[in-house]
C-alpha atoms as a PDB file:
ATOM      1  CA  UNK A   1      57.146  66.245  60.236  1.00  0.00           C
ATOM      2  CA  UNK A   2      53.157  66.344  60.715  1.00  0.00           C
ATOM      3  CA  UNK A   3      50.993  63.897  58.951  1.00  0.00           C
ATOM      4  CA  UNK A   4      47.665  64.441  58.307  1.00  0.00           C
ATOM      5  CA  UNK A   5      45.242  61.392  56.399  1.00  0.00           C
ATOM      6  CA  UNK A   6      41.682  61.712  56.003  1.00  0.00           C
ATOM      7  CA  UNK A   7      39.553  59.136  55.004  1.00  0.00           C
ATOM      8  CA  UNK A   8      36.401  59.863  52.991  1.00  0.00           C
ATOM      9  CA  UNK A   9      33.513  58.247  52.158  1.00  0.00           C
ATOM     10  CA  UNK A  10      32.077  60.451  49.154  1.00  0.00           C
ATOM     11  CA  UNK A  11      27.588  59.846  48.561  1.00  0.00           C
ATOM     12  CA  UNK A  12      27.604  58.780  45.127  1.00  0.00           C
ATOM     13  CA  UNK A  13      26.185  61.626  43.395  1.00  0.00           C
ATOM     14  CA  UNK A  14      29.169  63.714  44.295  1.00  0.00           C
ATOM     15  CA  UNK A  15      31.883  62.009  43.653  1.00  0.00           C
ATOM     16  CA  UNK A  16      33.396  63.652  40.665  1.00  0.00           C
ATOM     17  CA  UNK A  17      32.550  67.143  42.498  1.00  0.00           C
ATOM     18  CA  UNK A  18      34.214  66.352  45.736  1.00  0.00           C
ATOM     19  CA  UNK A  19      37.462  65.020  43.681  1.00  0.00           C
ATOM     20  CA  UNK A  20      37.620  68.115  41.901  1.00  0.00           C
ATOM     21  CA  UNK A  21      37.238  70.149  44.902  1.00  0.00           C
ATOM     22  CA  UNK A  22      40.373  68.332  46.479  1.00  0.00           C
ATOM     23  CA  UNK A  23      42.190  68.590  44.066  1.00  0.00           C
ATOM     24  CA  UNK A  24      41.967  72.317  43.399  1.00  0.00           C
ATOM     25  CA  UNK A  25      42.529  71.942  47.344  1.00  0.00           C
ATOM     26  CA  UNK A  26      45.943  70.217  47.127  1.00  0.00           C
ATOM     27  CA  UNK A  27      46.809  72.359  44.529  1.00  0.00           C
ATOM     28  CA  UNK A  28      46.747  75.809  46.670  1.00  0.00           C
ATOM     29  CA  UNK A  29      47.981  73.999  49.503  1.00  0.00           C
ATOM     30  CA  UNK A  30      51.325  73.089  47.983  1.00  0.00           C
ATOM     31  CA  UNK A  31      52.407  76.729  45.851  1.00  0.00           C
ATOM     32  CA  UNK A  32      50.355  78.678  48.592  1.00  0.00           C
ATOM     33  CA  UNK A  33      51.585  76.810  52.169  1.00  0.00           C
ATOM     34  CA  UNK A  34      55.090  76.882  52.668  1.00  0.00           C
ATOM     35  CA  UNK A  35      54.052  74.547  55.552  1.00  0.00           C
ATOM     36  CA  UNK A  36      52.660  72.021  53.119  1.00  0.00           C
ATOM     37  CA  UNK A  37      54.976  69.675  51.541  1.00  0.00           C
ATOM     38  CA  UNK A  38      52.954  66.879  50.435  1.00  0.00           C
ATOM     39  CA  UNK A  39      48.835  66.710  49.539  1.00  0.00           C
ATOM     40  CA  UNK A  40      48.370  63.279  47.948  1.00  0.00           C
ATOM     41  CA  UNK A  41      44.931  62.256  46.901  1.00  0.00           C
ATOM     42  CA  UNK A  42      44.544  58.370  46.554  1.00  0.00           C
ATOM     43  CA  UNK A  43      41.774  56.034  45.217  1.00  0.00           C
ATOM     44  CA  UNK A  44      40.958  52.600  45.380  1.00  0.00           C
ATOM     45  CA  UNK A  45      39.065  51.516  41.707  1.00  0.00           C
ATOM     46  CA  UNK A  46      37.212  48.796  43.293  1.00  0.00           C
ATOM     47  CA  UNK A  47      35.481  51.410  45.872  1.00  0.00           C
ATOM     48  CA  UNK A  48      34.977  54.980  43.786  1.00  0.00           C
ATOM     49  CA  UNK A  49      33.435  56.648  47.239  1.00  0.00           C
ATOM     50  CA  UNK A  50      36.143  56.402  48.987  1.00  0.00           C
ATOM     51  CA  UNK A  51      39.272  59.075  49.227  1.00  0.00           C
ATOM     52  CA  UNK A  52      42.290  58.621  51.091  1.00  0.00           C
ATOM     53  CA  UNK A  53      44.474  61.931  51.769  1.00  0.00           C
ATOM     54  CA  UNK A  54      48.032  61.915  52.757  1.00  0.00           C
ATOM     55  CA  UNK A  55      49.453  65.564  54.052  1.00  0.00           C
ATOM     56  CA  UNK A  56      53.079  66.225  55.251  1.00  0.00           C
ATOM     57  CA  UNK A  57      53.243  69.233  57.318  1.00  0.00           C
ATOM     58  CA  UNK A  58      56.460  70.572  58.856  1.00  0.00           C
ATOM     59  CA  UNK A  59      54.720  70.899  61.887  1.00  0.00           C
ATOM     60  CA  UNK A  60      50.856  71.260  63.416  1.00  0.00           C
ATOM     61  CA  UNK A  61      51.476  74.828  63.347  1.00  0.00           C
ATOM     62  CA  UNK A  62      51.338  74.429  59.688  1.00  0.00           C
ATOM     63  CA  UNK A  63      48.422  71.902  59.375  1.00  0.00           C
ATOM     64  CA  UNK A  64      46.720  74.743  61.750  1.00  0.00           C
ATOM     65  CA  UNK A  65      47.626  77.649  58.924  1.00  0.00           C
ATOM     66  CA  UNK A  66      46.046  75.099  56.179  1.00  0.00           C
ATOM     67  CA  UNK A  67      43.164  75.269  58.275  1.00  0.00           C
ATOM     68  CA  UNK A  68      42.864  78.683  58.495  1.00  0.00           C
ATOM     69  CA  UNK A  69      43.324  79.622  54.828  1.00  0.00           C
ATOM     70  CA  UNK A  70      40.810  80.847  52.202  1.00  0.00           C
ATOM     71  CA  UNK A  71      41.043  77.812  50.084  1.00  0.00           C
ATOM     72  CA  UNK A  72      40.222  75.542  52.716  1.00  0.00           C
ATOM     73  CA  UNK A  73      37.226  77.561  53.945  1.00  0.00           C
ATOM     74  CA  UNK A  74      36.143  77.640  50.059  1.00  0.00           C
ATOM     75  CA  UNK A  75      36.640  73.566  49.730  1.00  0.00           C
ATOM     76  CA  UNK A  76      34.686  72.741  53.021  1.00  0.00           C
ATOM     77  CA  UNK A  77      31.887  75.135  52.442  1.00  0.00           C
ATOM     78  CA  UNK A  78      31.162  73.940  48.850  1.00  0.00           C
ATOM     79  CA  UNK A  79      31.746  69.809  49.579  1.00  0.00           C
ATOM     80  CA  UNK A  80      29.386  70.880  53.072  1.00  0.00           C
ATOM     81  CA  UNK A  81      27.019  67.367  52.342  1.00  0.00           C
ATOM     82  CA  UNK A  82      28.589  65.819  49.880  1.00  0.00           C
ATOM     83  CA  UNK A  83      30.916  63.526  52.613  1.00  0.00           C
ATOM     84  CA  UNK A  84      28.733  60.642  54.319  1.00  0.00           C
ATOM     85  CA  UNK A  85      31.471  59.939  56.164  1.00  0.00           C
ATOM     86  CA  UNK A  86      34.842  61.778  57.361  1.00  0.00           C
ATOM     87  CA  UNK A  87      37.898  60.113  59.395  1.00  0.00           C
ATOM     88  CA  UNK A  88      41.034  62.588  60.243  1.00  0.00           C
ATOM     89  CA  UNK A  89      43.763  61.403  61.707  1.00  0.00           C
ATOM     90  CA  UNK A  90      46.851  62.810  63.216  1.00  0.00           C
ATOM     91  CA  UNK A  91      50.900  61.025  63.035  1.00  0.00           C
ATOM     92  CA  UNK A  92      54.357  62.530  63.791  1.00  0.00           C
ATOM     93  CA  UNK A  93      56.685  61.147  61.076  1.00  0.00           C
ATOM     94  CA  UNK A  94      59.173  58.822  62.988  1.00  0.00           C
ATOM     95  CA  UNK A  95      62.873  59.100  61.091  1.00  0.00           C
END
């Protein structure tokens, strides 16, 4: 398995936005990607601009598909300046 995690760091004024946006995001990803078989979303309440992601691909084939979609297109066009800061990192599931 793939794993994706991305690591934002949301300006203040669009934090409600951005979560929104993800989550509509993970949504399609799961019923729409048979490639996609986890899209968690995860917060920390002591810092409320930052977003950690965790996505299980079958493969970077898949996470490559994700990328390619509609939804994913619609999600980075509308968050386009609401991220001060992005971190994406790549894993192979081990076991």
């Amino acid at each position: 398995m793939f794993v994706v995690t991305v690591t934002f760091t949301i300006r203040e004024a669009h934090v409600v936005g951005l979560l929104s946006a993800l989550r509509e995001n993970a949504a399609r990803s799961l019923s729409e990607e048979a490639g996609c078989h986890r899209f968690d979303i995860c917060r920390d309440p002591e810092r409320p601009g930052e977003v950690f992601l965790y996505e299980l691909n079958t493969d970077a084939a898949a996470f490559d598909a994700h990328k390619a979609t509609a939804h994913y297109a619609d999600f980075s066009e509308a968050t386009l300046g609401w991220v001060q800061d992005k971190t994406v990192r790549t894993w192979h599931l081990d076991g």
